[in-house]
Protein backbone atom coordinates (compact mmCIF):
# COMPACT_ATOMS: atom_id res chain seq x y z
CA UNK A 1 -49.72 12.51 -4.71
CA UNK A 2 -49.50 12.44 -8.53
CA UNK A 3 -48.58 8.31 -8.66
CA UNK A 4 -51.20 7.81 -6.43
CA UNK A 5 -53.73 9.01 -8.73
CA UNK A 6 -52.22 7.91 -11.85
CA UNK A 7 -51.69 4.16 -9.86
CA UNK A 8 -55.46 4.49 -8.49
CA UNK A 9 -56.67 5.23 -12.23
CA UNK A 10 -54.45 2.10 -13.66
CA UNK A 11 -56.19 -0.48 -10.41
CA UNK A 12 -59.76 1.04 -11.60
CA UNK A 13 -58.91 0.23 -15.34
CA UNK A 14 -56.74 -2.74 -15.41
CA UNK A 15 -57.84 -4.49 -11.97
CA UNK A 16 -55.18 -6.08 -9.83
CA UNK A 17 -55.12 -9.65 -11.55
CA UNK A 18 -52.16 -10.52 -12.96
CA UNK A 19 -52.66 -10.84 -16.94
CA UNK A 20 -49.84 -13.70 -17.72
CA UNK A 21 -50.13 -16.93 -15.69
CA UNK A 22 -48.31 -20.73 -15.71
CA UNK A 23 -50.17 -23.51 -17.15
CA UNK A 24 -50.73 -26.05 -14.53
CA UNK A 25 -47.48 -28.78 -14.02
CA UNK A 26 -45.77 -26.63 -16.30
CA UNK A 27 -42.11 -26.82 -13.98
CA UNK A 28 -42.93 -30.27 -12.78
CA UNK A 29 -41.70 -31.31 -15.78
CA UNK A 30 -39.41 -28.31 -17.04
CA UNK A 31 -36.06 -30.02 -15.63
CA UNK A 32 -36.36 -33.13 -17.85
CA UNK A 33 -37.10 -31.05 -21.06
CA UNK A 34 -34.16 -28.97 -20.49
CA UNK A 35 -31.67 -31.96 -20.09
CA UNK A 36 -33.29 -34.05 -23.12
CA UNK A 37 -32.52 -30.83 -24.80
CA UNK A 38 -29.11 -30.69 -24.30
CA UNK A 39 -26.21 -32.83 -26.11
CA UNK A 40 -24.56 -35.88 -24.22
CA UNK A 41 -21.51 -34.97 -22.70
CA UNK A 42 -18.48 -36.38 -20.85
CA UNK A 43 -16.21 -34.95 -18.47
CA UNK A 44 -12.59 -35.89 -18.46
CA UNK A 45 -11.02 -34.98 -15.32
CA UNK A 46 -7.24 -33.62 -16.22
CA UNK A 47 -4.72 -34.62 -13.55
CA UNK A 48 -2.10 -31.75 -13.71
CA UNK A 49 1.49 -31.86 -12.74
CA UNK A 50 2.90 -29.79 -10.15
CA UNK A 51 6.29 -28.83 -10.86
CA UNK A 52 9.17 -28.07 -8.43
CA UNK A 53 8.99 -24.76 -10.22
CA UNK A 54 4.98 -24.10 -8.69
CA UNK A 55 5.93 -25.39 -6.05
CA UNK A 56 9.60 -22.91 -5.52
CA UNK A 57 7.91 -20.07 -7.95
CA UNK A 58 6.15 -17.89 -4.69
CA UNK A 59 9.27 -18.24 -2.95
CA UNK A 60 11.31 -17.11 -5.41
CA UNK A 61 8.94 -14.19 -5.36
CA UNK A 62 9.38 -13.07 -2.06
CA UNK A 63 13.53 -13.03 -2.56
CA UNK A 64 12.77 -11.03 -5.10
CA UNK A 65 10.64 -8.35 -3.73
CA UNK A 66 12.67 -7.91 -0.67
CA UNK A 67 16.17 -7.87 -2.73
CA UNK A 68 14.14 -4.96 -4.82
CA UNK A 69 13.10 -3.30 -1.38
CA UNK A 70 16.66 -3.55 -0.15
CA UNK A 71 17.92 -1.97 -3.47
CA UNK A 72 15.58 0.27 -3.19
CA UNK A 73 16.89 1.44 0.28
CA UNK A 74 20.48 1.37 -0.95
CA UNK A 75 19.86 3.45 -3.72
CA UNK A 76 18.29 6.12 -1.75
CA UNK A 77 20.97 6.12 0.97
CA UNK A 78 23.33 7.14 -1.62
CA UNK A 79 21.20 9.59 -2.68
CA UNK A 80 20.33 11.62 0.78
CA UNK A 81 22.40 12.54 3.59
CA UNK A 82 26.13 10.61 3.21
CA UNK A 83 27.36 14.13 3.27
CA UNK A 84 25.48 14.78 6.37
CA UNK A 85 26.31 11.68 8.23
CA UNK A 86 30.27 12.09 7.51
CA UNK A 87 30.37 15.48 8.52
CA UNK A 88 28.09 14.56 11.67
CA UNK A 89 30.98 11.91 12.43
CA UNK A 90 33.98 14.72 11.84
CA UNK A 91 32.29 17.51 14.50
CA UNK A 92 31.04 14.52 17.30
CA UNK A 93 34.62 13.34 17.31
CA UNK A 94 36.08 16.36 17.37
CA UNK A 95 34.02 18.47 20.09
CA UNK A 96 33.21 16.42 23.67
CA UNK A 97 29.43 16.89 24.97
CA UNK A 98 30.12 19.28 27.19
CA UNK A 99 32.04 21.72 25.08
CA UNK A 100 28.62 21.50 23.07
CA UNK A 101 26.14 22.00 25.71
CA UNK A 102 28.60 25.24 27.55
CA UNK A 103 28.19 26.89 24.11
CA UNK A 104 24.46 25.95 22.91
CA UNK A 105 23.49 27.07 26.40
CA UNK A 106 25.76 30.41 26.56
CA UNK A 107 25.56 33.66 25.10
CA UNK A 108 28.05 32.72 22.73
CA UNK A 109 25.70 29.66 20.89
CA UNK A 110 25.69 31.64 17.93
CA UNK A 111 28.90 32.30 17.24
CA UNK A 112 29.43 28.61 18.13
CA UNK A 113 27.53 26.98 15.24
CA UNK A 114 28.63 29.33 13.12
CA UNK A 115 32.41 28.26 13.55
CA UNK A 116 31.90 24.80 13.80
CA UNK A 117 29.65 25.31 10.09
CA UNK A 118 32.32 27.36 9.00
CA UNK A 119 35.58 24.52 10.39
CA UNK A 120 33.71 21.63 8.91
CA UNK A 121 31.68 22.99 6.28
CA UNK A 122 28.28 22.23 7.70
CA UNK A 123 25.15 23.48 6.11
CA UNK A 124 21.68 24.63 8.31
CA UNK A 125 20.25 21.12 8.34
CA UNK A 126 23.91 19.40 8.89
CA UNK A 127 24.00 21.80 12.17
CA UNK A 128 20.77 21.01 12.88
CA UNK A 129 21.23 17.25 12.63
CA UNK A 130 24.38 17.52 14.76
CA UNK A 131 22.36 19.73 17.38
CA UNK A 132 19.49 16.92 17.76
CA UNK A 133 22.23 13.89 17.96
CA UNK A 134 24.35 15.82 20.89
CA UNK A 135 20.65 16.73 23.12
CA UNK A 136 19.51 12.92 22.60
């Protein structure tokens, strides 16, 4: 409501003619003042040399990245869970499927995991892992 007024007010006062205009031809001949305007100048297309090394360099790049992501991987498998896959090896050779399943599914499960974590020296998520390898 309020710029309508105020706008209204301005039309009334001002008009609606535009104050600044061209003089006539003015950009019929703006191009050729610019250019006479500017200094001469030549362009020297450079030729450059590709190397074997731009040519080998994102190659060598790739290697690289996946050697990193492979050390990377390494790293961290020393890091987490050799403990848990040796031990995981010692129980599965050592106790047949059955044996596993009779005791999970019995009234004695309990004191089943408890003696095979106590024989091998298992911990909660070594038992665990062991638990999910045998049901697979």
């Amino acid at each position: 409501m309020r710029m309508a007024k105020e706008e209204d007010y301005l039309i009334k006062k001002f008009g609606i003619e535009k104050p600044f205009k061209t003089p006539d031809g003015y950009f019929d001949s703006f191009t050729d003042k610019v250019m006479s305007n500017l200094p001469e100048r030549t362009f020297v297309e450079e030729t450059r040399v590709v190397t074997l090394w731009d040519r080998v360099k994102p190659l060598v790049y790739l290697a690289a990245m996946f050697a990193g992501i492979a050390a990377m991987f390494a790293i961290a498998e020393d890091f987490v869970g050799t403990d848990n896959k040796e031990q995981l090896n010692l129980v599965s050779t050592t106790q047949t499927e059955t044996e596993v399943f009779q005791a999970v599914y019995s009234d004695e499960a309990a004191d089943y995991c408890n003696y095979l974590m106590k024989e091998n020296d298992m911990d909660d998520y070594s038992m665990y892992l062991y638990l999910e390898n045998v049901v697979e």
